[in-house]
Protein backbone atom coordinates (compact mmCIF):
# COMPACT_ATOMS: atom_id res chain seq x y z
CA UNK A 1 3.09 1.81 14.94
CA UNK A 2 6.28 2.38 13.29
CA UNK A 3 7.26 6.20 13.64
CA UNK A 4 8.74 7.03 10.13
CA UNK A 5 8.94 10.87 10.85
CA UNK A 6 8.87 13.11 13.69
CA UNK A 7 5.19 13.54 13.64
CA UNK A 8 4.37 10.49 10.87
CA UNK A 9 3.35 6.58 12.31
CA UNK A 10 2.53 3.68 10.24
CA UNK A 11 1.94 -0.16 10.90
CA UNK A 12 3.67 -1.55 7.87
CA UNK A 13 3.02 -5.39 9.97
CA UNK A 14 0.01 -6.36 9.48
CA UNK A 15 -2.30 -7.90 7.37
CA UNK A 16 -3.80 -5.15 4.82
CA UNK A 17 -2.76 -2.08 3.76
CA UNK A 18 0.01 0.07 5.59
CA UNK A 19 -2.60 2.66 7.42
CA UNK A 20 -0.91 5.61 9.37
CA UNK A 21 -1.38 9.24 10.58
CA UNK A 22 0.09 12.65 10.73
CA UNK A 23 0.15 14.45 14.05
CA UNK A 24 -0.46 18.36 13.82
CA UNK A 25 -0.62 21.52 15.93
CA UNK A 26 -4.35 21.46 15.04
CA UNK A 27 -4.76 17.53 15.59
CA UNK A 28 -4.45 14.18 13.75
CA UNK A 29 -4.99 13.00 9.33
CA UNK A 30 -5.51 9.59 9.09
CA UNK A 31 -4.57 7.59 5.70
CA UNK A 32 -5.96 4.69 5.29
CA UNK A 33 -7.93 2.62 7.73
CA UNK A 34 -6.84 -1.15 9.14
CA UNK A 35 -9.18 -4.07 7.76
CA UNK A 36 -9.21 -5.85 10.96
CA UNK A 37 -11.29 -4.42 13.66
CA UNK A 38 -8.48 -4.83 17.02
CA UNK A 39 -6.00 -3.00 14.85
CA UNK A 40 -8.29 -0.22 13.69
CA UNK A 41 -9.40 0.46 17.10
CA UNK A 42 -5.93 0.31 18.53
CA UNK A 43 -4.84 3.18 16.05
CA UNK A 44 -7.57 4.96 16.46
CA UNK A 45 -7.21 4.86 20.04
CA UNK A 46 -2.75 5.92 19.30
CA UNK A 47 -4.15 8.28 17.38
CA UNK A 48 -6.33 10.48 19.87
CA UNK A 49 -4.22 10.23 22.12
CA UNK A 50 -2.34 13.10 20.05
CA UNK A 51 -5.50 14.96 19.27
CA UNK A 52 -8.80 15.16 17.68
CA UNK A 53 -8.83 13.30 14.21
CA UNK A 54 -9.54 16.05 11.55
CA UNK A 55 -9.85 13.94 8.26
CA UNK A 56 -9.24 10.22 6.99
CA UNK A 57 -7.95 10.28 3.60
CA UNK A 58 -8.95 6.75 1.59
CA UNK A 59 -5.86 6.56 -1.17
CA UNK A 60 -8.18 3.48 -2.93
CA UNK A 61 -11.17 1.93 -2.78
CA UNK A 62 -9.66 -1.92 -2.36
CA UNK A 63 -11.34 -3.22 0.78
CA UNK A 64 -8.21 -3.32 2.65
CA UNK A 65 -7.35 0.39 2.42
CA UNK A 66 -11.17 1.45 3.48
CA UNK A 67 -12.92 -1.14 5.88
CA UNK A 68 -11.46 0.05 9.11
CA UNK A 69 -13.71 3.28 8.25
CA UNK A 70 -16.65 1.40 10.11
CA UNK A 71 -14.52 1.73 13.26
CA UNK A 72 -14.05 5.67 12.66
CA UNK A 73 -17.11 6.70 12.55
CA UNK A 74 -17.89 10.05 13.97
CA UNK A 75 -14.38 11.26 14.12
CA UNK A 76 -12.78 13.18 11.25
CA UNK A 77 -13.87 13.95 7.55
CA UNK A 78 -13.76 11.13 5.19
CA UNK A 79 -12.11 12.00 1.93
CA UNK A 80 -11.25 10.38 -0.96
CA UNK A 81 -10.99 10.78 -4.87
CA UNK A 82 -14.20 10.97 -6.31
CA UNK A 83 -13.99 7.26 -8.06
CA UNK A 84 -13.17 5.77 -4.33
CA UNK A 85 -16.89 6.72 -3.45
CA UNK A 86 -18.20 5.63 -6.70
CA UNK A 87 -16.51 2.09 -6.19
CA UNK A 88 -16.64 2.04 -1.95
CA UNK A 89 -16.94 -1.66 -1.34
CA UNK A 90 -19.03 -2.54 -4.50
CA UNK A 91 -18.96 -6.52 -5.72
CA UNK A 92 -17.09 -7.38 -9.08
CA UNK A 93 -17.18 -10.92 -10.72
CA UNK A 94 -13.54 -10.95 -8.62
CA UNK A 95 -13.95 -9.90 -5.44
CA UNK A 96 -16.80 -9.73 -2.99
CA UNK A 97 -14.85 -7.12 -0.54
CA UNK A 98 -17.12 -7.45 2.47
CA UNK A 99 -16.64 -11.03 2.17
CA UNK A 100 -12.64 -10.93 1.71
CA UNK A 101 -12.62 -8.81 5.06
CA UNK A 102 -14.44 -11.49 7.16
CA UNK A 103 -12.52 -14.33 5.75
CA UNK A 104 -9.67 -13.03 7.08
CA UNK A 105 -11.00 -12.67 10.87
CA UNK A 106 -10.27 -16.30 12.12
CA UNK A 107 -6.81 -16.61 11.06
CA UNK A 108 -5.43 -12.71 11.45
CA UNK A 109 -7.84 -11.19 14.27
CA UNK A 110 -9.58 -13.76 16.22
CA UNK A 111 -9.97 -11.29 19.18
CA UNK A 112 -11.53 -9.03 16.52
CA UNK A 113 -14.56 -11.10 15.67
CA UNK A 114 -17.47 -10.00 18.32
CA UNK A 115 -16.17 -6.94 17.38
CA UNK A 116 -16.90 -7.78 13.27
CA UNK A 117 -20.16 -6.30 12.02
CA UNK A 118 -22.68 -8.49 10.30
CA UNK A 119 -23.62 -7.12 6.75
CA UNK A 120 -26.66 -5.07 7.67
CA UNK A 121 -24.92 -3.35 10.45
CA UNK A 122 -21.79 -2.14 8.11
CA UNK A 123 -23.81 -1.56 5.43
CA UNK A 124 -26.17 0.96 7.52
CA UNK A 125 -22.85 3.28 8.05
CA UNK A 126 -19.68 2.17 6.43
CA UNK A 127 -18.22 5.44 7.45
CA UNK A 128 -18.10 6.14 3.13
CA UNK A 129 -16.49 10.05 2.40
CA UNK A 130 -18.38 12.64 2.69
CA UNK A 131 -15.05 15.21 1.43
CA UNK A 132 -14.56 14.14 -2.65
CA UNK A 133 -12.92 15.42 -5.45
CA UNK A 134 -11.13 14.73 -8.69
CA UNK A 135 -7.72 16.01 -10.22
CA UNK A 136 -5.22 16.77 -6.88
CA UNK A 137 -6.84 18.76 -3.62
CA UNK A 138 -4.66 20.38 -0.53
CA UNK A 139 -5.89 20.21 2.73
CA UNK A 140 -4.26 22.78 5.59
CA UNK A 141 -4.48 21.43 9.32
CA UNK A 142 -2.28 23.23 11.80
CA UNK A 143 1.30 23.62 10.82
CA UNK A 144 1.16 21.04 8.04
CA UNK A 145 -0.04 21.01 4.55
CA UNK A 146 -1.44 17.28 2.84
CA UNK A 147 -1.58 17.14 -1.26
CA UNK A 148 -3.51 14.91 -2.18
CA UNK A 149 -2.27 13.76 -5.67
CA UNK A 150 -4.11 12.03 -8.50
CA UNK A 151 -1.99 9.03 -9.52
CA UNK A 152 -4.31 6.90 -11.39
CA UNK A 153 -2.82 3.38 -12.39
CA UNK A 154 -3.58 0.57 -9.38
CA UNK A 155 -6.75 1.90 -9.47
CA UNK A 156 -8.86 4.82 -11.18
CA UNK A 157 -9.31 6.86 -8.41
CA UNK A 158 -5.97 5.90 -6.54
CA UNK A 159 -4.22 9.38 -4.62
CA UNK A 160 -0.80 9.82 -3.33
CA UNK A 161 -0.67 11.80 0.06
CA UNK A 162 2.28 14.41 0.30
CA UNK A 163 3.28 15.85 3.29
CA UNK A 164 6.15 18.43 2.38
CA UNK A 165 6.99 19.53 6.35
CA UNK A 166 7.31 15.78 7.34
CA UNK A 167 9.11 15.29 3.17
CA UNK A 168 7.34 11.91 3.49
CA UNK A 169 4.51 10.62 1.04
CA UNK A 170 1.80 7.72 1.46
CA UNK A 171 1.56 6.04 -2.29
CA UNK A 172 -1.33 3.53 -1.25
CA UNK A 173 -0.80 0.64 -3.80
CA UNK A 174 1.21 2.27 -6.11
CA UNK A 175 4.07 0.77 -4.29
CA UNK A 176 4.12 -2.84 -3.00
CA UNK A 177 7.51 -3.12 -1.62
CA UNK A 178 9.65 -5.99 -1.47
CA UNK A 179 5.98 -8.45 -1.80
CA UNK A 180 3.75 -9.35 -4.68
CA UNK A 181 2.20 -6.52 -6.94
CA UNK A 182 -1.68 -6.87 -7.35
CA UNK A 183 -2.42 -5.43 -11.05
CA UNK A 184 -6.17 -6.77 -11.31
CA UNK A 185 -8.17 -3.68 -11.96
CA UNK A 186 -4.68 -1.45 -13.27
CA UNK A 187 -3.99 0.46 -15.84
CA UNK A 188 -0.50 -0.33 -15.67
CA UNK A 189 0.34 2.43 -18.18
CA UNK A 190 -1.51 5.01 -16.08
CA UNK A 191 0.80 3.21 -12.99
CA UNK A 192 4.16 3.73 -14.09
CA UNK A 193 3.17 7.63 -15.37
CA UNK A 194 2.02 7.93 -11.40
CA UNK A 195 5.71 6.20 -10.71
CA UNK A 196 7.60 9.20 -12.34
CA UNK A 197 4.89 11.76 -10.59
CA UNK A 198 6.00 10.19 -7.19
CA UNK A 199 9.55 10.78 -7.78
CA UNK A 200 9.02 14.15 -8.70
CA UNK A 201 8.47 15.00 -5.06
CA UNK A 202 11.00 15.80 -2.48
CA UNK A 203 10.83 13.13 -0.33
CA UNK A 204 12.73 11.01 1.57
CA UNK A 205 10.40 8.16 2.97
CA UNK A 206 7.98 6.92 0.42
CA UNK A 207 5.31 5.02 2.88
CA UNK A 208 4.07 1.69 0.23
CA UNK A 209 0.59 0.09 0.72
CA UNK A 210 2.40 -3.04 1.56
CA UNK A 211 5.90 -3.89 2.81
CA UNK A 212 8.17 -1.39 4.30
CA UNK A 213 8.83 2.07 4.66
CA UNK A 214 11.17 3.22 1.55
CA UNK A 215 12.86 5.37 -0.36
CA UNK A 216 12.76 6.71 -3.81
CA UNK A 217 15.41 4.17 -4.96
CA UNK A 218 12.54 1.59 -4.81
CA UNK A 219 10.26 3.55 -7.72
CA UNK A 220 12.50 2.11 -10.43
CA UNK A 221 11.95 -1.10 -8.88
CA UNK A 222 8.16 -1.18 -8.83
CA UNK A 223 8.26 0.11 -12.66
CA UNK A 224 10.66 -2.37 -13.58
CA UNK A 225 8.35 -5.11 -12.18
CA UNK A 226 5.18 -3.59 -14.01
CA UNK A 227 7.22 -3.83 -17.44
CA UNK A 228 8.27 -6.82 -16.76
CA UNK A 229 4.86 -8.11 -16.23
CA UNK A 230 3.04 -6.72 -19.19
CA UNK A 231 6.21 -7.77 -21.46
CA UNK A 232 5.10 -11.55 -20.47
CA UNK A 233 1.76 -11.20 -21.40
CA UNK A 234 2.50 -9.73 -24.23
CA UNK A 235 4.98 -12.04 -25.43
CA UNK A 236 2.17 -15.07 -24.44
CA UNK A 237 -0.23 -13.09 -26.74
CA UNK A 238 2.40 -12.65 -29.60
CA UNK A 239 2.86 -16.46 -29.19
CA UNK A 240 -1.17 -16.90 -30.06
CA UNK A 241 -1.59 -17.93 -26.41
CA UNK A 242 -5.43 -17.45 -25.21
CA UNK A 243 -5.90 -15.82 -21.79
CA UNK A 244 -6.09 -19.44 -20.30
CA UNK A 245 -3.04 -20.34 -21.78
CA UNK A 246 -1.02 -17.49 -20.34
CA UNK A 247 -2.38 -17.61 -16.65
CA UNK A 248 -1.32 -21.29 -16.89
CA UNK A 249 2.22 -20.21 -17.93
CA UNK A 250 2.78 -17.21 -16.45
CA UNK A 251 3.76 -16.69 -12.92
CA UNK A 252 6.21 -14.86 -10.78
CA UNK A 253 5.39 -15.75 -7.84
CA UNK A 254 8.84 -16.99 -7.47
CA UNK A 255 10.42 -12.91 -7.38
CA UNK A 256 8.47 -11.49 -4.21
CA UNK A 257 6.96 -13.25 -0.97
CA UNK A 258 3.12 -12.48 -0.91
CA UNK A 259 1.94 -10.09 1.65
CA UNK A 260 1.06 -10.50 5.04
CA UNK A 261 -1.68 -12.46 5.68
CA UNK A 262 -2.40 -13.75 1.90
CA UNK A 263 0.20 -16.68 1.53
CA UNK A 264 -3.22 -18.65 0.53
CA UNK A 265 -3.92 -16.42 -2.18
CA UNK A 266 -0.05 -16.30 -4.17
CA UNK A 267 -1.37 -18.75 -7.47
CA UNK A 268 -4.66 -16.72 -7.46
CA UNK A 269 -2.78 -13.25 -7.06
CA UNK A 270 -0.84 -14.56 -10.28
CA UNK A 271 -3.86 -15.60 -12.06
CA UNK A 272 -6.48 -12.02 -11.43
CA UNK A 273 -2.88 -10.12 -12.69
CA UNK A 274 -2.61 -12.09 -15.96
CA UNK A 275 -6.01 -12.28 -16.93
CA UNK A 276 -6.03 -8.39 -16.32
CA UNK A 277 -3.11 -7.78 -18.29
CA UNK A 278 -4.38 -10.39 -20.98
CA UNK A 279 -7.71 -8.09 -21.36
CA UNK A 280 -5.57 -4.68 -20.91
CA UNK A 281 -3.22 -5.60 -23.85
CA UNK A 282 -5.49 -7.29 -26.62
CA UNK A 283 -8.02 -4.24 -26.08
CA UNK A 284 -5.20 -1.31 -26.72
């Protein structure tokens, strides 16, 4: 685990989201839970050793960000925004999320896989929250204060964790630094409204769902990456393209490396973000 703060860790090398925790006089807040089981037992193990676990705050719902609940059960309160429940590891026509987190045991966590549940087994107790809420909600635990801040965009129920004593905040996917931005699902307008929220805070380590610890400098980045992205599209639509024109012409896979883990998945990455901004655009 990286330490980013005094009392802040994150593991910003792995494959999946960038999951961390908060140490406090009254014990520890997870955010965000490793996909592969060796790593989520590993931080949950770092993480005790500092104190009890009080809550574990899910920023999304994307399967990377929420699996590694299975492997904290009966520690802290789960919480999440109220849409993260709604959507907790539900199939769409592009994903099949249980399936996407045992693909990925072979190659990224072989020593994980006797430790893999089979279907029935997670799906008995996926460790789902039991805390929910909509709008923003502030949790106080010890000597340090967590808002957790609606910033819709990535994903409908997607929440920015602010801790003002450590002036650090976890973004979840809001922020994919320095790798490639996944927009399927996004309401990209939504995202770069959450952009400016996040630099209204006074900060200075912005924690990214993937890549590495920043600072605010990189929010115009991400934004200008989102605008560039739905100015594409819309110039392929302008053109008279059909959706299967533009994800045949569109790609820039060429600007950022893909995450961790997902080289495999760089065209496809490429094709769920055009054919979400192709549907976004033509319905507004």
């Amino acid at each position: 685990m990286e330490r980013v703060t005094k009392n802040t860790f994150a593991e910003t090398r792995i494959r999946g989201c960038n999951p961390g925790y908060v140490v406090t006089r009254d014990g520890v807040v997870v955010i965000d839970t490793p996909q592969l089981p060796t790593h989520a037992i590993r931080m949950r193990q770092e993480s005790e050793k500092h104190g009890p676990i009080r809550y574990i705050i899910n920023t999304e719902h994307h399967v990377d960000h929420i699996f590694g609940n299975f492997y904290f059960r009966s520690t802290g309160v789960v919480v999440s925004h109220e849409e993260v429940f709604r959507q907790f590891m539900v199939v769409t026509p592009v994903l099949n999320p249980y399936a996407y987190a045992k693909e990925a045991i072979p190659t990224d966590d072989p020593e994980g896989s006797p430790l893999f549940p089979d279907e029935e087994t997670y799906f008995r107790n996926p460790n789902k929250p039991t805390l929910t809420f909509t709008g923003d909600l502030t949790l106080r635990v010890g000597d340090h204060t967590f808002h957790l801040l609606s910033t819709p965009g990535h994903t409908r129920g997607q929440i920015a964790v602010y801790i003002p004593e450590e002036r650090v905040v976890f973004v979840g996917d809001t922020i994919f630094n320095n790798c490639q931005t996944w927009i399927y699902e996004a309401d990209p307008d939504a995202w770069l409204i959450a952009l400016k929220r996040i630099e209204s805070l006074d900060v200075d380590c912005i924690v990214p769902g993937h890549g590495p610890v920043c600072a605010k400098g990189y929010l115009s980045v991400q934004s200008a990456f989102l605008r560039e992205w739905m100015a594409a599209v819309a110039v392929g639509i302008s053109k008279g393209w059909t959706k299967e024109e533009c994800i045949k012409n569109i790609s820039f896979l060429d600007r950022f490396p893909v995450d961790i883990g997902q080289e495999y998945m760089g065209q496809r990455v490429q094709e769920m973000n055009v054919s979400s901004l192709y549907d976004y655009l033509t319905k507004k």
